[in-house]
N, C-alpha and C. Protein backbone atom coordinates (compact mmCIF):
# COMPACT_ATOMS: atom_id res chain seq x y z
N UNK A 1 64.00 157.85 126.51
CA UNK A 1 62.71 158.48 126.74
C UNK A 1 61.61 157.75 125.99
N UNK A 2 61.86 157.04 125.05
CA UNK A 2 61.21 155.99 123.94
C UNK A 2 60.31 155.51 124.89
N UNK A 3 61.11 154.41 125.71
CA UNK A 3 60.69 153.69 126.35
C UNK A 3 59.90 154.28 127.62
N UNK A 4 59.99 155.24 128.50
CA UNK A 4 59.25 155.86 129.47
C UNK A 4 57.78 155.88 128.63
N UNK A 5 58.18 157.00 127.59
CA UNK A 5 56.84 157.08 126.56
C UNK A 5 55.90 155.59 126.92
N UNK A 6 56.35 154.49 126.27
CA UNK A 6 55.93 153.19 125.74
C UNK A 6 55.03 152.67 127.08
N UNK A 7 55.98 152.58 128.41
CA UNK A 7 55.71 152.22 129.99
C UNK A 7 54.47 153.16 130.50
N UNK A 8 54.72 154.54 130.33
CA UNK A 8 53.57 155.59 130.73
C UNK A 8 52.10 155.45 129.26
N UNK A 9 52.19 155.10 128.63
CA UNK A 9 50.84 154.51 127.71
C UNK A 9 50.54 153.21 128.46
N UNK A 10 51.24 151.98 128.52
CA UNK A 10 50.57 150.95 128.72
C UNK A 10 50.04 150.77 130.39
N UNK A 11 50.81 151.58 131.36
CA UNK A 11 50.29 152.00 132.87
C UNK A 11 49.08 152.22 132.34
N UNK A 12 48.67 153.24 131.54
CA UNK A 12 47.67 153.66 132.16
C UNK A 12 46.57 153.04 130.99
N UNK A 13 47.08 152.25 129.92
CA UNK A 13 46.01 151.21 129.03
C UNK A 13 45.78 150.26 129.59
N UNK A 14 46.73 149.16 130.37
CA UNK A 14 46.91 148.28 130.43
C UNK A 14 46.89 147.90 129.37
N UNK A 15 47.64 147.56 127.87
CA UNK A 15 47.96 147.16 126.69
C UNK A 15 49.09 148.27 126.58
N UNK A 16 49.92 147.31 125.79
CA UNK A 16 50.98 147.70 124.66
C UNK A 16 50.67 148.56 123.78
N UNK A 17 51.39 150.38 124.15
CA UNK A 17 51.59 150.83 122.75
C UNK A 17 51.64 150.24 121.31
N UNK A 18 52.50 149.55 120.61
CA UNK A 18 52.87 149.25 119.47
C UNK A 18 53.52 147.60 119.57
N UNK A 19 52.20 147.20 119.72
CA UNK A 19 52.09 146.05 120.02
C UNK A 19 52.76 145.23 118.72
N UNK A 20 53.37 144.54 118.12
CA UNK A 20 53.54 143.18 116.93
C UNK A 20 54.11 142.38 117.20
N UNK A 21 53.85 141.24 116.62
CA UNK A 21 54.16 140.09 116.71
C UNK A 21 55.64 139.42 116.34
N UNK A 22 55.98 140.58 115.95
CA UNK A 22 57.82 140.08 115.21
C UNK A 22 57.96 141.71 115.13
N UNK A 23 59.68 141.58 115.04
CA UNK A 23 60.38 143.00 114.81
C UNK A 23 59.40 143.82 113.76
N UNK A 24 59.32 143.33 112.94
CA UNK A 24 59.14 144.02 112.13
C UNK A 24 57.43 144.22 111.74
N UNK A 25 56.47 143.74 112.48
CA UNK A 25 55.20 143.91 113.02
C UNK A 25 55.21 144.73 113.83
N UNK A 26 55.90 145.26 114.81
CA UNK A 26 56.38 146.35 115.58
C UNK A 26 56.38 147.38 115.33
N UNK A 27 57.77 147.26 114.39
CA UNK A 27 57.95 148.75 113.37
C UNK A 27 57.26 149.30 112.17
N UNK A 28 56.17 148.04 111.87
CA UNK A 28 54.80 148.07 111.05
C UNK A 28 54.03 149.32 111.75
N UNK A 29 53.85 148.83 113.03
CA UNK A 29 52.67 149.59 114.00
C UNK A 29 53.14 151.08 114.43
N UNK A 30 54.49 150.72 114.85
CA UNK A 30 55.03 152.54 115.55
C UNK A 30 54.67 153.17 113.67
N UNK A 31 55.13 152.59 112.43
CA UNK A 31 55.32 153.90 111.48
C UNK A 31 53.55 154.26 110.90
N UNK A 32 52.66 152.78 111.27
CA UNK A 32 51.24 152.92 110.86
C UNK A 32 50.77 154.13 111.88
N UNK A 33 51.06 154.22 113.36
CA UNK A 33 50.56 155.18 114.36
C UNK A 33 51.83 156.62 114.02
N UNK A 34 52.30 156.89 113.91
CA UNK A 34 53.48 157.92 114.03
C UNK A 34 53.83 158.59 112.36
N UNK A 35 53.63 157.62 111.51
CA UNK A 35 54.01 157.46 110.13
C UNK A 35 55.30 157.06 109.94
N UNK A 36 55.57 156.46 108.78
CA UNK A 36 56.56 156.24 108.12
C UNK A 36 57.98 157.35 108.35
N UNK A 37 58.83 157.48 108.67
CA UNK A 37 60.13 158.53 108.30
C UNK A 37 60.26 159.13 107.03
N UNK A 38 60.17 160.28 107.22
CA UNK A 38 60.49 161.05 105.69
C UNK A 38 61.91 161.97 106.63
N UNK A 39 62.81 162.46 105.01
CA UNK A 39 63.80 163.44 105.94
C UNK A 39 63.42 164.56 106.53
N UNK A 40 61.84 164.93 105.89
CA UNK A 40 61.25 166.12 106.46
C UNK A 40 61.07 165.95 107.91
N UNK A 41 60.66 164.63 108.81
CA UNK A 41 60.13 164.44 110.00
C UNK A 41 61.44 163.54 110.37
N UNK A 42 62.17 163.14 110.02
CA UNK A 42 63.38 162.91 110.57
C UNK A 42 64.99 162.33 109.51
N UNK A 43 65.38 163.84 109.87
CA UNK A 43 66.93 163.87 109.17
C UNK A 43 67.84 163.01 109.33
N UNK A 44 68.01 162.02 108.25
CA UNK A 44 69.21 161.21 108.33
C UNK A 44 68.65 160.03 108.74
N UNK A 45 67.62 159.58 108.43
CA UNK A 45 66.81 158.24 108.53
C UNK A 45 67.22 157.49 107.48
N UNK A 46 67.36 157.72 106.35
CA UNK A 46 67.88 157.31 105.33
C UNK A 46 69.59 156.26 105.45
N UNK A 47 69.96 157.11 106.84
CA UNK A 47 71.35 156.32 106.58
C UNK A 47 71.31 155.17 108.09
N UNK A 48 70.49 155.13 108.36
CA UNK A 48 70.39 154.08 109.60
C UNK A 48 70.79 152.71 109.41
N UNK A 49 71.10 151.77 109.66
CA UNK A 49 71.79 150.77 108.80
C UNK A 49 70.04 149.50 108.55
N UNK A 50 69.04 149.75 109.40
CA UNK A 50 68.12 148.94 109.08
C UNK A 50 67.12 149.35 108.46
N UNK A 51 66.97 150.50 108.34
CA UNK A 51 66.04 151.32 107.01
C UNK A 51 65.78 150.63 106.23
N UNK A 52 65.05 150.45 105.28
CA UNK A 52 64.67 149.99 104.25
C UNK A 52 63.66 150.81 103.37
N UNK A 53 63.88 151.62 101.93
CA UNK A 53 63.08 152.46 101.86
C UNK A 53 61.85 151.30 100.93
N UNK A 54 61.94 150.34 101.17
CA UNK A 54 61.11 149.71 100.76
C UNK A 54 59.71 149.31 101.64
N UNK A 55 59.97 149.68 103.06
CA UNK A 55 59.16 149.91 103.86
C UNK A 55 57.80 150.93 103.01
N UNK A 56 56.88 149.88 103.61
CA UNK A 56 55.03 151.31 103.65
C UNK A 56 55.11 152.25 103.73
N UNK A 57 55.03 153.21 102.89
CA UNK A 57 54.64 154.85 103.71
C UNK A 57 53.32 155.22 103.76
N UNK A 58 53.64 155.21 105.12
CA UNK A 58 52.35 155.71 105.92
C UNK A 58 52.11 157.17 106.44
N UNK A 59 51.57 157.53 105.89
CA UNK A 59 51.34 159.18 106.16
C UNK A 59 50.86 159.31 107.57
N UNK A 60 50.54 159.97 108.37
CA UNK A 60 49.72 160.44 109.38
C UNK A 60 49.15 162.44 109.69
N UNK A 61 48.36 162.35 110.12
CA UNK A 61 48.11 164.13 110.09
C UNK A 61 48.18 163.86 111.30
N UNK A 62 49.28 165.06 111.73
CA UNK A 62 49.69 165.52 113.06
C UNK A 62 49.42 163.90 114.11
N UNK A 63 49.16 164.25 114.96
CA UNK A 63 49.47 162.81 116.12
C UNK A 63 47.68 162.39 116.14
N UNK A 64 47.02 162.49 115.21
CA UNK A 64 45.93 162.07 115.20
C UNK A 64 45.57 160.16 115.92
N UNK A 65 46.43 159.29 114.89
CA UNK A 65 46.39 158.20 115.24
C UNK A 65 46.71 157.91 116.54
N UNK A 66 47.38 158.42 116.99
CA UNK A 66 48.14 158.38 118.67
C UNK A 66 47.38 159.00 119.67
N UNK A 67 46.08 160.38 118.98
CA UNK A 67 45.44 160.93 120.10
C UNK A 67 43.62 159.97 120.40
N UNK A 68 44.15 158.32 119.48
CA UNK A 68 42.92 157.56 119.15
C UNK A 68 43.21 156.96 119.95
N UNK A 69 44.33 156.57 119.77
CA UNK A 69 44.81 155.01 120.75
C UNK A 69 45.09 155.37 122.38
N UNK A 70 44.95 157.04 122.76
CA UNK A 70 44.80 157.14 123.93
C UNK A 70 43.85 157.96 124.76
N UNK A 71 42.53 156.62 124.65
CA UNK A 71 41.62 156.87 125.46
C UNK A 71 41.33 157.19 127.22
N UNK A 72 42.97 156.86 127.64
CA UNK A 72 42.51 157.28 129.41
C UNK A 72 43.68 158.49 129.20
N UNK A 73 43.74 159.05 128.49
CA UNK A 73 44.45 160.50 128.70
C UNK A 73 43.77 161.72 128.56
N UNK A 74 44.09 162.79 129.00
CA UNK A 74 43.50 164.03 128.40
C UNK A 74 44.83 164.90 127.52
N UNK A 75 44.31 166.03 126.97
CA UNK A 75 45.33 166.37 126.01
C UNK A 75 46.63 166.52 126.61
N UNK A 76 46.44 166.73 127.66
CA UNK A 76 48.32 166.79 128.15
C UNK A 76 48.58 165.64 128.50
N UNK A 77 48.48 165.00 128.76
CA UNK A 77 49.30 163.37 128.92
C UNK A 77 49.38 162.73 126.95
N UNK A 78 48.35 162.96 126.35
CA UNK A 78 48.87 163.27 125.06
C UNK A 78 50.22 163.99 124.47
N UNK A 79 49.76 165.01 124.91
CA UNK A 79 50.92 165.61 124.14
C UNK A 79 52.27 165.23 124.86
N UNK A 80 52.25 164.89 126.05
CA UNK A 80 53.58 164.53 126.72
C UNK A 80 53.75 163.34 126.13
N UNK A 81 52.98 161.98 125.76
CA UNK A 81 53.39 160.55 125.12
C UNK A 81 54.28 160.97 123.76
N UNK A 82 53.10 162.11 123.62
CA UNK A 82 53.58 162.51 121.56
C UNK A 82 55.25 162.94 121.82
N UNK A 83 55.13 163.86 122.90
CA UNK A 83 56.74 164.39 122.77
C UNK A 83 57.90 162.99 123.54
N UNK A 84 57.34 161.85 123.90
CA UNK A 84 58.35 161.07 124.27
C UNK A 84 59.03 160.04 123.40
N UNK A 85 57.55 160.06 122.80
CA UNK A 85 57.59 158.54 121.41
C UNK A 85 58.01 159.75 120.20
N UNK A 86 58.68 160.98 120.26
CA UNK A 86 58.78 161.08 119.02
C UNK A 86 59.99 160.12 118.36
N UNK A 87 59.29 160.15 116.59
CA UNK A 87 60.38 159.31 115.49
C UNK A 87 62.03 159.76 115.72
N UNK A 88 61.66 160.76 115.47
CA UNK A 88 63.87 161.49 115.59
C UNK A 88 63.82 161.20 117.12
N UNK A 89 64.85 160.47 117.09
CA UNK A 89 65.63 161.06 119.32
C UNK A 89 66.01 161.91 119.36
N UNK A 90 66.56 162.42 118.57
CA UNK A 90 66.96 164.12 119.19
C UNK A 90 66.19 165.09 119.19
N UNK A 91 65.40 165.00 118.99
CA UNK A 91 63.62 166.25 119.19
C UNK A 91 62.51 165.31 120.28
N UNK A 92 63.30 164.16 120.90
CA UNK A 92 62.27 163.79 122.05
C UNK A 92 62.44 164.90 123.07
N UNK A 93 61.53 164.71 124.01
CA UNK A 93 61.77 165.28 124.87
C UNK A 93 62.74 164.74 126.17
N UNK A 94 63.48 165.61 127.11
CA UNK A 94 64.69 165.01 127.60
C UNK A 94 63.84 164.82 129.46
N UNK A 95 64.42 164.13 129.78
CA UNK A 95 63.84 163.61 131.12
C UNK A 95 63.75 164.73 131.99
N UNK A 96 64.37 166.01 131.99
CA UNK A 96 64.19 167.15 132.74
C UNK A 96 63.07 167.94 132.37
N UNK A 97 62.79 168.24 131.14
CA UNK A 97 61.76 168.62 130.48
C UNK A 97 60.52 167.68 130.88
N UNK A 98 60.63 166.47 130.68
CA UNK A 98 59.28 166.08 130.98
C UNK A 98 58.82 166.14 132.35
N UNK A 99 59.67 166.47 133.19
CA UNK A 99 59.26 166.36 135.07
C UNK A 99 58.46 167.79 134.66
N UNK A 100 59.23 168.98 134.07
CA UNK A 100 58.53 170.00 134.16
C UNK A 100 57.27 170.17 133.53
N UNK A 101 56.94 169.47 132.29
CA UNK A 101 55.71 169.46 131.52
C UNK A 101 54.66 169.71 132.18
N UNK A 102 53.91 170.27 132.10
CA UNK A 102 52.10 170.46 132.97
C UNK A 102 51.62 169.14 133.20
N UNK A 103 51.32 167.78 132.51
CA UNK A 103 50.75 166.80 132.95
C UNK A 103 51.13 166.58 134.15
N UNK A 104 52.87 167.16 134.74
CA UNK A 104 52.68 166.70 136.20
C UNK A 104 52.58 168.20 137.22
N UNK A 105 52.06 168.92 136.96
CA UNK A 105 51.56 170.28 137.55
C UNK A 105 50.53 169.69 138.64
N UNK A 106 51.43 170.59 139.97
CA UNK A 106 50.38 170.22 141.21
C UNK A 106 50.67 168.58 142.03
N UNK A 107 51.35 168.47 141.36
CA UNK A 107 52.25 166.63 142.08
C UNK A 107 53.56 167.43 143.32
């Protein structure tokens, strides 16, 4: 669902979500827009084998940064990106859920 997320932002930017230049310019950008992983916002990040708690922490308030970077949306295609790109996979939202979401109400 990561990736739907990633495909349904740049359709309709024409640009790359979380654009960098190397792996790890990448994962610079998703934790600068999303924030950093704490266990509070996702359990068991800590044991991932490429973690590094030496990584930036980057705070964010609520999906603020993410409701900047998407200027051709309105709040529900927002909140549907927010629930696809979330940090944990297991609190994304699941491909049945998102057909039902309101952004596609009336299709």
């Amino acid at each position: 669902m990561w990736s739907v997320g990633t495909i349904f932002y740049e359709m309709a930017h024409k640009r790359p979500l979380f654009y960098g230049d190397s792996e790890i310019g990448q994962i610079f950008k998703i934790f600068r827009t999303l924030g950093t992983p704490t266990e509070q916002t996702w359990q068991g990040f800590q044991d991932l084998p490429s973690m590094k708690m030496s990584f930036p922490q980057w705070k964010v308030n609520g999906n603020e940064n993410l409701r900047k970077a998407c200027t051709n949306f309105d709040e529900t295609g927002i909140d549907l990106l927010t629930q696809l790109v979330h940090l944990e996979p297991g609190k994304r939202i699941s491909a049945k859920a998102a057909l039902r979401h309101p952004y596609f109400a009336g299709l």
